[in-house]
PDB file of N, CA and C in Angstrom:
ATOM      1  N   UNK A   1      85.508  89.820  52.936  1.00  0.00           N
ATOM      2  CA  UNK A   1      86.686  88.999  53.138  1.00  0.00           C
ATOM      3  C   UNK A   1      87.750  89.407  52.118  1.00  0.00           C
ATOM      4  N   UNK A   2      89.509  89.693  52.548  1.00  0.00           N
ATOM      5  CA  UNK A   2      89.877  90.264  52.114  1.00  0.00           C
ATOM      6  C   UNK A   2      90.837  88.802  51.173  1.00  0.00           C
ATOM      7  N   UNK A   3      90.702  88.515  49.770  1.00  0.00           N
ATOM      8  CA  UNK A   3      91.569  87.499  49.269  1.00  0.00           C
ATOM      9  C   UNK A   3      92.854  87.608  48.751  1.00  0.00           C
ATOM     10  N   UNK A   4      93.557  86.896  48.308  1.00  0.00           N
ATOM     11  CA  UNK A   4      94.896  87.317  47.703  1.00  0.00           C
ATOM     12  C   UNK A   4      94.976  85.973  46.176  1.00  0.00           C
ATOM     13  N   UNK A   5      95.600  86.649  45.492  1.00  0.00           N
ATOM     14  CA  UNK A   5      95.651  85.647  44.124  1.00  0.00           C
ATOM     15  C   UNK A   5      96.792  84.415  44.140  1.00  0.00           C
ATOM     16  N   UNK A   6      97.037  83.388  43.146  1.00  0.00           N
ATOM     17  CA  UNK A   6      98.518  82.870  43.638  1.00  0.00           C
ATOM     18  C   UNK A   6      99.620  83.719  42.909  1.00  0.00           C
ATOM     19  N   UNK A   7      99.462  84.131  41.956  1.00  0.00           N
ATOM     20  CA  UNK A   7     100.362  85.272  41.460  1.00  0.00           C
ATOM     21  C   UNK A   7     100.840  86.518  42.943  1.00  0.00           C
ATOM     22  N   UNK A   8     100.108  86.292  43.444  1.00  0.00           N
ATOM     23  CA  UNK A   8     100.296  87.413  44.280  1.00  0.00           C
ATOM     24  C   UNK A   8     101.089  87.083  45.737  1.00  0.00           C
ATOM     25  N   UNK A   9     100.385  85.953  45.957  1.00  0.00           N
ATOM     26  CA  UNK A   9     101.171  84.876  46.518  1.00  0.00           C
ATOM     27  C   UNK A   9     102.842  84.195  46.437  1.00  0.00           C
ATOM     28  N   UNK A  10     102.646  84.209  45.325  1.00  0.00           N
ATOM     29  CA  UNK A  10     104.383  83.933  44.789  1.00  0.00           C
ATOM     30  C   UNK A  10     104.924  84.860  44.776  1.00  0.00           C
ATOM     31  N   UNK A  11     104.759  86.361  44.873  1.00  0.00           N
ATOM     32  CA  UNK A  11     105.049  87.553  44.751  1.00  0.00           C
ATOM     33  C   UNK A  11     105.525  87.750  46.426  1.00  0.00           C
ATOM     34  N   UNK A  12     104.465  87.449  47.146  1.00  0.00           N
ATOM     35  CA  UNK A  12     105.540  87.783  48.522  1.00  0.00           C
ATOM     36  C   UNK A  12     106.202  86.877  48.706  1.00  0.00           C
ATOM     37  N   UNK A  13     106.704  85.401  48.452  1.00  0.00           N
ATOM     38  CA  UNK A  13     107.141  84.306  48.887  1.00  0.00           C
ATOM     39  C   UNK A  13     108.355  84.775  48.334  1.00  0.00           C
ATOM     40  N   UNK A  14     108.150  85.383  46.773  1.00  0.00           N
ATOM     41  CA  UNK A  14     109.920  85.744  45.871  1.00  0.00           C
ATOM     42  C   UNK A  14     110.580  87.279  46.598  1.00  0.00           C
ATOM     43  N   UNK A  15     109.720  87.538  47.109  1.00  0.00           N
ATOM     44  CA  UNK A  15     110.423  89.449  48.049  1.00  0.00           C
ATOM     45  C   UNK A  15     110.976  88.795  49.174  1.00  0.00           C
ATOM     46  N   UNK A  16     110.035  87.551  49.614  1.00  0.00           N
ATOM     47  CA  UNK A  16     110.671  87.196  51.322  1.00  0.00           C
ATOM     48  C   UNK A  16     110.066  88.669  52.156  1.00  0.00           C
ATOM     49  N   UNK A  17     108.485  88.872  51.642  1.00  0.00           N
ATOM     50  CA  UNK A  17     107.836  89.674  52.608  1.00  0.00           C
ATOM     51  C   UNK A  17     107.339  88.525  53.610  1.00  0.00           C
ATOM     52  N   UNK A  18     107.541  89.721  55.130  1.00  0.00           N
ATOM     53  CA  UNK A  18     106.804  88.633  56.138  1.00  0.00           C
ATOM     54  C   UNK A  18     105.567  88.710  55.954  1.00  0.00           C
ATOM     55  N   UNK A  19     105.017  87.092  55.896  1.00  0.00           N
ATOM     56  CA  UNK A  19     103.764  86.819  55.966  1.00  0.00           C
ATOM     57  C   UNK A  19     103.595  85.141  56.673  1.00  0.00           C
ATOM     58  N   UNK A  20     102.302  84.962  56.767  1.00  0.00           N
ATOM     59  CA  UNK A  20     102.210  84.025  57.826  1.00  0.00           C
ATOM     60  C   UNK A  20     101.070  82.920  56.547  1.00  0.00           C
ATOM     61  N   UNK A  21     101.290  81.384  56.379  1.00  0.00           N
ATOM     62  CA  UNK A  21     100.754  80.997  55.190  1.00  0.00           C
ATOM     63  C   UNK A  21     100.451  79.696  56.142  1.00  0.00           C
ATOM     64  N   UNK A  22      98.916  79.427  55.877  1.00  0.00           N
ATOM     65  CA  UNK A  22      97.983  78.769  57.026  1.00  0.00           C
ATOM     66  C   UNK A  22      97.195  77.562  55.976  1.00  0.00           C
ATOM     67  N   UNK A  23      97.714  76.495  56.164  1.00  0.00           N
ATOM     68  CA  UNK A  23      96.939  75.322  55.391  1.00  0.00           C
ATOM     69  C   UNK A  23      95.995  74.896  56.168  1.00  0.00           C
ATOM     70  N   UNK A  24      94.587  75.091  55.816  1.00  0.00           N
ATOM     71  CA  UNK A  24      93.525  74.214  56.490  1.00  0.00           C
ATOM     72  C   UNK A  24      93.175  72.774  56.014  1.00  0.00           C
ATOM     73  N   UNK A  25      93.743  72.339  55.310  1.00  0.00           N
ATOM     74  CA  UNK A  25      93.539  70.628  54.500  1.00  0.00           C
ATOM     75  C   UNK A  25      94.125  69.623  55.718  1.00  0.00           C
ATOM     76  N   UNK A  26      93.545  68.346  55.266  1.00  0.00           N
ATOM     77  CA  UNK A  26      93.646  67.461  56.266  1.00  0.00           C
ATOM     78  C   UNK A  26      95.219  67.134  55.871  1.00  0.00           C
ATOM     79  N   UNK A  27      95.594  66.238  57.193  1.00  0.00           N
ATOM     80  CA  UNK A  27      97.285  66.130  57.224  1.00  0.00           C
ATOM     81  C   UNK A  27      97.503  65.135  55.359  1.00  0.00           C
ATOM     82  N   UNK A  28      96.418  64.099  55.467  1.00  0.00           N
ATOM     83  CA  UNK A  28      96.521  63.252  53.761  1.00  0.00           C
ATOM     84  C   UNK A  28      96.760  64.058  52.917  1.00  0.00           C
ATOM     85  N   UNK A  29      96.121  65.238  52.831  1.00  0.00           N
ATOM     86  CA  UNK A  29      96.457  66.547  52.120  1.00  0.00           C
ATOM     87  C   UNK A  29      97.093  66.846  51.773  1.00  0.00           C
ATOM     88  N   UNK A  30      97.689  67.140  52.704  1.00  0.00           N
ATOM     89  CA  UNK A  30      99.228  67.895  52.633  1.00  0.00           C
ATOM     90  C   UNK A  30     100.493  67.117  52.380  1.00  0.00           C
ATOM     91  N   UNK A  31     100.226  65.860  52.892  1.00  0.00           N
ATOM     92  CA  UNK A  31     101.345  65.116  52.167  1.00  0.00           C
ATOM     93  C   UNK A  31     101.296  64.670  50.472  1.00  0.00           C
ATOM     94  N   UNK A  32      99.932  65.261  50.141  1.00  0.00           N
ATOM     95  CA  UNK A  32     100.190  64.918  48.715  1.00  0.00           C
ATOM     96  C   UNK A  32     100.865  65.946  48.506  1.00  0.00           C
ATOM     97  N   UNK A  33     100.631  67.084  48.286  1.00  0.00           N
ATOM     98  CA  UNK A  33     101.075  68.776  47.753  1.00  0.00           C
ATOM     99  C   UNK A  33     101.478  69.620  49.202  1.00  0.00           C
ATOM    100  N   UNK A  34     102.096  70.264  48.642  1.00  0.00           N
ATOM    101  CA  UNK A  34     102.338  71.154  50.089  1.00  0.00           C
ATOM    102  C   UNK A  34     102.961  72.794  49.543  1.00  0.00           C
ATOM    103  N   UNK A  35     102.450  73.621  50.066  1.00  0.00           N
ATOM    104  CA  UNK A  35     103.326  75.502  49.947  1.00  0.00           C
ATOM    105  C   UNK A  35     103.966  75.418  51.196  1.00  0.00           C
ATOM    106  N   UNK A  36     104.116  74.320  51.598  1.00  0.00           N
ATOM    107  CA  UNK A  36     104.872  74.476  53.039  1.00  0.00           C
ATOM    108  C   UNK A  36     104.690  75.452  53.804  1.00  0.00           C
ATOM    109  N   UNK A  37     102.723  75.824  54.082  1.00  0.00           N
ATOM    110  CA  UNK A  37     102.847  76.528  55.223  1.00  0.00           C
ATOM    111  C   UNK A  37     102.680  75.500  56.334  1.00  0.00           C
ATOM    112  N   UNK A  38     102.030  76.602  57.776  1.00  0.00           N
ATOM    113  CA  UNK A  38     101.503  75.802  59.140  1.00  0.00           C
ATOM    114  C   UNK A  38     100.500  75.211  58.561  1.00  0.00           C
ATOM    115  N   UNK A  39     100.020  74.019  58.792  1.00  0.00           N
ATOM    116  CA  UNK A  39      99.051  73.140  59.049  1.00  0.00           C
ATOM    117  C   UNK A  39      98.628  73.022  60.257  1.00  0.00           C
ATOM    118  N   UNK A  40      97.210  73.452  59.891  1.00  0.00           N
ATOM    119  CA  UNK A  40      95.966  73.711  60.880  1.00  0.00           C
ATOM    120  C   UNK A  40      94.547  73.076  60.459  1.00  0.00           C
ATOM    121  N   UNK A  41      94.787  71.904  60.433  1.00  0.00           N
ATOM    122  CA  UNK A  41      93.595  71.298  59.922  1.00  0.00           C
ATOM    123  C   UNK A  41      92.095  71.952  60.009  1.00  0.00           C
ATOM    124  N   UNK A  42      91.403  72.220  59.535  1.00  0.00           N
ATOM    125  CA  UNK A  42      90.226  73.230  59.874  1.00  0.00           C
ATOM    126  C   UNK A  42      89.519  72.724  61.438  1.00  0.00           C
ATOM    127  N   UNK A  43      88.975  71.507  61.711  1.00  0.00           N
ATOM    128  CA  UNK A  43      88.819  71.334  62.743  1.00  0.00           C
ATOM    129  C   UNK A  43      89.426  71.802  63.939  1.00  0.00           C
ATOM    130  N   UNK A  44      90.767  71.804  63.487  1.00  0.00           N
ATOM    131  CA  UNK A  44      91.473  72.242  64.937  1.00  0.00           C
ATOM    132  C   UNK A  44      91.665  73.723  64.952  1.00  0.00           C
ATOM    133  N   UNK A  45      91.549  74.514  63.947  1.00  0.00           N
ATOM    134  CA  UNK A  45      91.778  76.244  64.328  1.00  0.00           C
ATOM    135  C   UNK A  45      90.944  76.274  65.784  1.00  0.00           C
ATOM    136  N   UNK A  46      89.562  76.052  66.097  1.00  0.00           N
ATOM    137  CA  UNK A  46      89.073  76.755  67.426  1.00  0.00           C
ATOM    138  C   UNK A  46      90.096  76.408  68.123  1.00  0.00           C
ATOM    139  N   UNK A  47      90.741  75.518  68.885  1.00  0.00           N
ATOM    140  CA  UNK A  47      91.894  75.636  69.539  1.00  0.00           C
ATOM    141  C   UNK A  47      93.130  75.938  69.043  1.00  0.00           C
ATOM    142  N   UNK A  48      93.708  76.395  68.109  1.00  0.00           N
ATOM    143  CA  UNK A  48      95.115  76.683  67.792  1.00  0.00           C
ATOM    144  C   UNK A  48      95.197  77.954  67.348  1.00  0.00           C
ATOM    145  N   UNK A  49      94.155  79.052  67.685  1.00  0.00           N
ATOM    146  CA  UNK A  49      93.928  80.085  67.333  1.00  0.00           C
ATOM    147  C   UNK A  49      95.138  81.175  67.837  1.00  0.00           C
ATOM    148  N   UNK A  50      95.982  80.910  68.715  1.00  0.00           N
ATOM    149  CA  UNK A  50      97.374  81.173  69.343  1.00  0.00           C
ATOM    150  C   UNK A  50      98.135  81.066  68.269  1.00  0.00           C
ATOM    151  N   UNK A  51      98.370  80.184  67.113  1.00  0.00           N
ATOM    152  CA  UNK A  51      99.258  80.128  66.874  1.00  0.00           C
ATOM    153  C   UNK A  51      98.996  80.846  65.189  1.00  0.00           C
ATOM    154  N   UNK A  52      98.117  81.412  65.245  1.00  0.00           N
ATOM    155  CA  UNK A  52      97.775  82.796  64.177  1.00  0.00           C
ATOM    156  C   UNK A  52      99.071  83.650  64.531  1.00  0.00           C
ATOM    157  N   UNK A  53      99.465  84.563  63.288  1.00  0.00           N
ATOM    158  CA  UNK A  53      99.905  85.525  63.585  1.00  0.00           C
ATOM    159  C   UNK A  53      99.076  87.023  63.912  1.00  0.00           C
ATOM    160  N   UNK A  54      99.342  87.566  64.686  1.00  0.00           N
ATOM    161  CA  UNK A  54      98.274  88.995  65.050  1.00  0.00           C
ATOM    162  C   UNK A  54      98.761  90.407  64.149  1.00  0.00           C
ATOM    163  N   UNK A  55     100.135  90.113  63.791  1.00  0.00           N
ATOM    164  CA  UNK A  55     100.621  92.116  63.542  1.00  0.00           C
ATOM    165  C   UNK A  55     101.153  91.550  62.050  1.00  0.00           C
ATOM    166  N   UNK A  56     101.027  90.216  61.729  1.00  0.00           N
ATOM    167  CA  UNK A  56     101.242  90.479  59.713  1.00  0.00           C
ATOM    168  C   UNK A  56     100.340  89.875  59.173  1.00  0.00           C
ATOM    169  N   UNK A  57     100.350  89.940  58.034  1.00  0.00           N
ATOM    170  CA  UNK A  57      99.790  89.241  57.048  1.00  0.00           C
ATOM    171  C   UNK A  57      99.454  87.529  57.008  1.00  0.00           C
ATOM    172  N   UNK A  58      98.656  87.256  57.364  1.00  0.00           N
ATOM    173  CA  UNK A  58      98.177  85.681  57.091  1.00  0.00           C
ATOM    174  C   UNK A  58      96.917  84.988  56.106  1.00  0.00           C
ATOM    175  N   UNK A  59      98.046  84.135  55.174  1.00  0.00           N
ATOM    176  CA  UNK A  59      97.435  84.516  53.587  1.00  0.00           C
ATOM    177  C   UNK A  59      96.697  82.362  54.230  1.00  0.00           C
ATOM    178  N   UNK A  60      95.464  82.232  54.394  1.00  0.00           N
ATOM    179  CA  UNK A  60      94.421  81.179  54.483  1.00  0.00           C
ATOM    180  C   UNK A  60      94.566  80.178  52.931  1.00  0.00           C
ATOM    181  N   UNK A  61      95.024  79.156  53.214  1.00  0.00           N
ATOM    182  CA  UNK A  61      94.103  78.271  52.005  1.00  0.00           C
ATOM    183  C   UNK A  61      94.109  76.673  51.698  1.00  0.00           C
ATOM    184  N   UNK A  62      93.662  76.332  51.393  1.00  0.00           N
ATOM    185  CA  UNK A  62      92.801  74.696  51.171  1.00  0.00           C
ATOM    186  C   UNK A  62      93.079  74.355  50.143  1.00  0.00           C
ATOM    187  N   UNK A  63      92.170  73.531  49.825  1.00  0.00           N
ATOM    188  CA  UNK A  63      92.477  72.518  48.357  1.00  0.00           C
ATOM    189  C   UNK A  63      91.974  73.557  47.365  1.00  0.00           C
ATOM    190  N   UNK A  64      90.376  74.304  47.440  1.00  0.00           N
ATOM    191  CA  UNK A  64      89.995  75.171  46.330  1.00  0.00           C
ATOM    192  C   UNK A  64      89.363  76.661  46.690  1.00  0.00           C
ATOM    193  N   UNK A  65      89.365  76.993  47.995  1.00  0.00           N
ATOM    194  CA  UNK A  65      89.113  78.126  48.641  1.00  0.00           C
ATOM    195  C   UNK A  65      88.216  77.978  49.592  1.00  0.00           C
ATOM    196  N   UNK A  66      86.986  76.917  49.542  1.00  0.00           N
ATOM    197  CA  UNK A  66      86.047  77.192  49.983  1.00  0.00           C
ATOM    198  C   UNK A  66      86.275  77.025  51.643  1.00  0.00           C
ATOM    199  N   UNK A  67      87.092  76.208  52.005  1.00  0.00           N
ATOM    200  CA  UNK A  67      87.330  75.108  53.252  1.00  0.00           C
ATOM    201  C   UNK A  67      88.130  77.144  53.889  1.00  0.00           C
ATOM    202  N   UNK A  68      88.976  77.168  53.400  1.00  0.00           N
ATOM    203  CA  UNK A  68      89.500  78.902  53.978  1.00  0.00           C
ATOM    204  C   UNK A  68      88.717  79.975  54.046  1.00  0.00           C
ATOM    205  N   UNK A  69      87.624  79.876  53.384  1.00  0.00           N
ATOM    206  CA  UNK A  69      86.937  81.074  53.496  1.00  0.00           C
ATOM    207  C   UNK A  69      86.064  81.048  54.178  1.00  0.00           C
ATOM    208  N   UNK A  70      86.198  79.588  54.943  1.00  0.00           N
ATOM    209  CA  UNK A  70      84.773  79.327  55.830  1.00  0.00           C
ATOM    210  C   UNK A  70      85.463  79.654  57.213  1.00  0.00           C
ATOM    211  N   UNK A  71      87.038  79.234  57.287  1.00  0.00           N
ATOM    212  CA  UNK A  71      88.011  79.071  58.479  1.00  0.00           C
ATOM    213  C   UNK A  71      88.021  80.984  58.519  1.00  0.00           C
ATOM    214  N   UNK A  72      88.403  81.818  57.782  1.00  0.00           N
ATOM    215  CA  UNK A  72      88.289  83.144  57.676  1.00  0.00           C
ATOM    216  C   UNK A  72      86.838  83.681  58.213  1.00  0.00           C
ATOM    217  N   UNK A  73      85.615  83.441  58.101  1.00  0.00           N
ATOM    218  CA  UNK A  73      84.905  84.094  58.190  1.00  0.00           C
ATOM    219  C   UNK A  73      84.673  83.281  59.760  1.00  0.00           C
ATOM    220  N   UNK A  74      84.995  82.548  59.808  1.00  0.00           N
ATOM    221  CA  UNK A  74      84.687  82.150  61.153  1.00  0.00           C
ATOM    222  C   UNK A  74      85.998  82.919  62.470  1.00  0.00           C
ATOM    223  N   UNK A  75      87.426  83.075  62.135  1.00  0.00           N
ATOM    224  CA  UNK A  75      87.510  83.946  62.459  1.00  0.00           C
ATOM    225  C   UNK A  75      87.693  85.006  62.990  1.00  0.00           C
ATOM    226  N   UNK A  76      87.014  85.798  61.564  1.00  0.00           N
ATOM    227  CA  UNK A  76      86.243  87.211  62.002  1.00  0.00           C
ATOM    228  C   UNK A  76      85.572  87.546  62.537  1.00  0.00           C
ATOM    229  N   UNK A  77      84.732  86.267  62.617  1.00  0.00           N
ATOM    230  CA  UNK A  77      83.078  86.893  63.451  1.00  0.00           C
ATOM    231  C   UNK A  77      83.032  86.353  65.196  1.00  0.00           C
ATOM    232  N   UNK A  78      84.227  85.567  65.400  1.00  0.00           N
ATOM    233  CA  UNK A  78      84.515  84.798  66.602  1.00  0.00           C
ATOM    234  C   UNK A  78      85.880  85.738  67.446  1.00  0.00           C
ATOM    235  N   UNK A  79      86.959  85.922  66.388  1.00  0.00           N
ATOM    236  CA  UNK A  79      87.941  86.422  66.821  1.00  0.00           C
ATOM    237  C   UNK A  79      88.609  87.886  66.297  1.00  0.00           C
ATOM    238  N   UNK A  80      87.892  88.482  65.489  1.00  0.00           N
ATOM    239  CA  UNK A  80      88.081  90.084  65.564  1.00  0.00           C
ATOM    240  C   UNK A  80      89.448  89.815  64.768  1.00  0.00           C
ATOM    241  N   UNK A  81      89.431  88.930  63.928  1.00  0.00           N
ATOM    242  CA  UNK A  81      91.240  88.952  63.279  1.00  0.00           C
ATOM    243  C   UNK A  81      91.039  89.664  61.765  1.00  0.00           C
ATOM    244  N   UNK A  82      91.566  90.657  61.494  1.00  0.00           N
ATOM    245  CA  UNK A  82      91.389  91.539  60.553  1.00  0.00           C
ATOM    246  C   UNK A  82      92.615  91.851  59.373  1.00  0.00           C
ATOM    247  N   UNK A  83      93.549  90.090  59.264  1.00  0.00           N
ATOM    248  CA  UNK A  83      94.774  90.261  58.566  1.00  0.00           C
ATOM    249  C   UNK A  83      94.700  89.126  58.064  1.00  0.00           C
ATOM    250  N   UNK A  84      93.685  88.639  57.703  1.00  0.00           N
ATOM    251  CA  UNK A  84      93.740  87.416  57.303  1.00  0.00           C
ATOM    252  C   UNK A  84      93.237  87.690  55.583  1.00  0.00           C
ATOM    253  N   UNK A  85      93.740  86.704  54.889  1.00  0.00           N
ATOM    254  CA  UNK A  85      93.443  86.978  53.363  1.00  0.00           C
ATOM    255  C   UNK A  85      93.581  85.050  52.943  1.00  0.00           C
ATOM    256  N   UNK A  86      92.437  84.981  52.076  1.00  0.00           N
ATOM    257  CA  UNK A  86      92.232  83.819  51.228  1.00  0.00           C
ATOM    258  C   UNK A  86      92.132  83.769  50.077  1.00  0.00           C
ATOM    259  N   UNK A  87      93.217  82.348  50.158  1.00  0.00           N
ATOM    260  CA  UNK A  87      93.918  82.556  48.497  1.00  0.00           C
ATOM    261  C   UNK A  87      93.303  81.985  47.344  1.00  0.00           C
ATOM    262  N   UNK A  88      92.553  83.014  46.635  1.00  0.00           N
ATOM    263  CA  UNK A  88      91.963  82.309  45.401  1.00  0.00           C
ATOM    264  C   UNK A  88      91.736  81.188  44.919  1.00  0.00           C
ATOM    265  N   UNK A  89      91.057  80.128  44.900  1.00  0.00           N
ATOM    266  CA  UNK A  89      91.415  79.026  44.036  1.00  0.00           C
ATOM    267  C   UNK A  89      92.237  77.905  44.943  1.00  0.00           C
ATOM    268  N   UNK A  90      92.526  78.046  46.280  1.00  0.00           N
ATOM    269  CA  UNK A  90      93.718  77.090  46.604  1.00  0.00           C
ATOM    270  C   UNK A  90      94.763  76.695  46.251  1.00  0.00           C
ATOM    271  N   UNK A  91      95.038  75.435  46.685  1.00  0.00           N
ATOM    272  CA  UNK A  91      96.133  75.059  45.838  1.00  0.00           C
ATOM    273  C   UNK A  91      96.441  74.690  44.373  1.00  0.00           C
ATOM    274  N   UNK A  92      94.686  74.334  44.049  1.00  0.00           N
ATOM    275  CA  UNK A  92      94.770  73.610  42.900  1.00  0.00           C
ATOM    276  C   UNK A  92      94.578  75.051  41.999  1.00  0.00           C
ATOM    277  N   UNK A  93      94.530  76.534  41.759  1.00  0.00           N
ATOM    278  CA  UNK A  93      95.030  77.016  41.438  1.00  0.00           C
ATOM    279  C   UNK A  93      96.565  77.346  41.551  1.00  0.00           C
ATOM    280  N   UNK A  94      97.304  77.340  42.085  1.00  0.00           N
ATOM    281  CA  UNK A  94      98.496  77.091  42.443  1.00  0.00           C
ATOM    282  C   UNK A  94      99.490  76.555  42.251  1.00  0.00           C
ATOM    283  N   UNK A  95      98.340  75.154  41.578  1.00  0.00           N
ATOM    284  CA  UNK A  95      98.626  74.155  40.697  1.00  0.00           C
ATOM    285  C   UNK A  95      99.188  74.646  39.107  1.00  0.00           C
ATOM    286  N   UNK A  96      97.726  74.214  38.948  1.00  0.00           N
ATOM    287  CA  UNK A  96      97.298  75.176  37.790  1.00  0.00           C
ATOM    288  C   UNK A  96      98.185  76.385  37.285  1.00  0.00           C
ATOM    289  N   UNK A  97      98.343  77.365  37.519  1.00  0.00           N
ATOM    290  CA  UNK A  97      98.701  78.667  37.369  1.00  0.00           C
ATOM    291  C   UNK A  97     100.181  78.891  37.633  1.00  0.00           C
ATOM    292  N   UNK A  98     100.897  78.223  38.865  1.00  0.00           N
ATOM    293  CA  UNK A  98     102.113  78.536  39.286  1.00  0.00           C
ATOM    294  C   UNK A  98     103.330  77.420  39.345  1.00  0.00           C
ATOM    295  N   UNK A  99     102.446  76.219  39.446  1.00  0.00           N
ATOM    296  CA  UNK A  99     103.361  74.997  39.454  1.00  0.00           C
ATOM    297  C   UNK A  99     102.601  73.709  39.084  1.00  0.00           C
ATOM    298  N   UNK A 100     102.931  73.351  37.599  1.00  0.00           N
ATOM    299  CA  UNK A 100     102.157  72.345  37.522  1.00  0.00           C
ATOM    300  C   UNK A 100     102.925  71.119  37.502  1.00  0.00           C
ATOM    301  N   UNK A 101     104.409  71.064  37.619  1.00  0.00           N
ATOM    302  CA  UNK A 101     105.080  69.842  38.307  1.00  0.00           C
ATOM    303  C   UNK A 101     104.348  69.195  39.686  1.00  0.00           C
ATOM    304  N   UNK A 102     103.501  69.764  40.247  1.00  0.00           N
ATOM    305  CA  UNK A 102     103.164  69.460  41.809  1.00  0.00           C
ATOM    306  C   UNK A 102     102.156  68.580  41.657  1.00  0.00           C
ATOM    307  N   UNK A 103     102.328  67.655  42.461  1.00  0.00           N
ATOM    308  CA  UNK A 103     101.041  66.738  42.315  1.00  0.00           C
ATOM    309  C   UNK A 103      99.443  67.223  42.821  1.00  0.00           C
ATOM    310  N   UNK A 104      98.390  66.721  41.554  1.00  0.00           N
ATOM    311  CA  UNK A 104      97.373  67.269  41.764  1.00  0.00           C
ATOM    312  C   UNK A 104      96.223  66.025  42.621  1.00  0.00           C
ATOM    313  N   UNK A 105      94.734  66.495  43.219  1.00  0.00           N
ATOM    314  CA  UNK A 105      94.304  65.420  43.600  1.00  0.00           C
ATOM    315  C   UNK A 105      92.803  66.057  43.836  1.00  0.00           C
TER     316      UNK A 105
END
């Protein structure tokens, strides 16, 4: 599984490289903190699997990685998607590391 850091993360967000940024946390979630990607609650990826991107970069992540790396490997082994990357640590690295004004939980 291919991951990405939040340093690395903030790095394409500050170029304005296209990339595609996929929250699997529940909607309560996300209204605490947000990177303002799509929200895709993990339950619902098997059906919203359309609304993946196919030809860029789509950087996966959750509260601490684990919830994305489960949505990633699932998938790979279901849907042959080979551009997907999960982001270290989640948000609460993200937190931590890149913005610690943001509310934590």
């Amino acid at each position: 599984m291919k991951s990405i850091t939040v340093q690395e993360l903030k790095q394409l967000i500050d170029s304005n490289e296209s990339f595609q940024l996929i929250d699997v946390r529940e909607t309560y979630e996300n209204e605490i903190c947000s990177l303002n990607g799509l929200l895709i609650p993990m339950n619902e990826i098997p059906g919203r699997v359309d609304e993946l991107a196919k030809e860029t970069k789509v950087v996966v992540h959750c509260r601490s990685g684990k919830r994305s790396a489960n949505v990633i490997d699932f998938l790979e082994q279901n849907y042959q998607l080979t551009n997907l990357y999960n982001l270290e640590g989640g948000i609460l690295s993200w937190i931590e590391e890149i913005d610690p004004s943001m509310e934590s939980y």
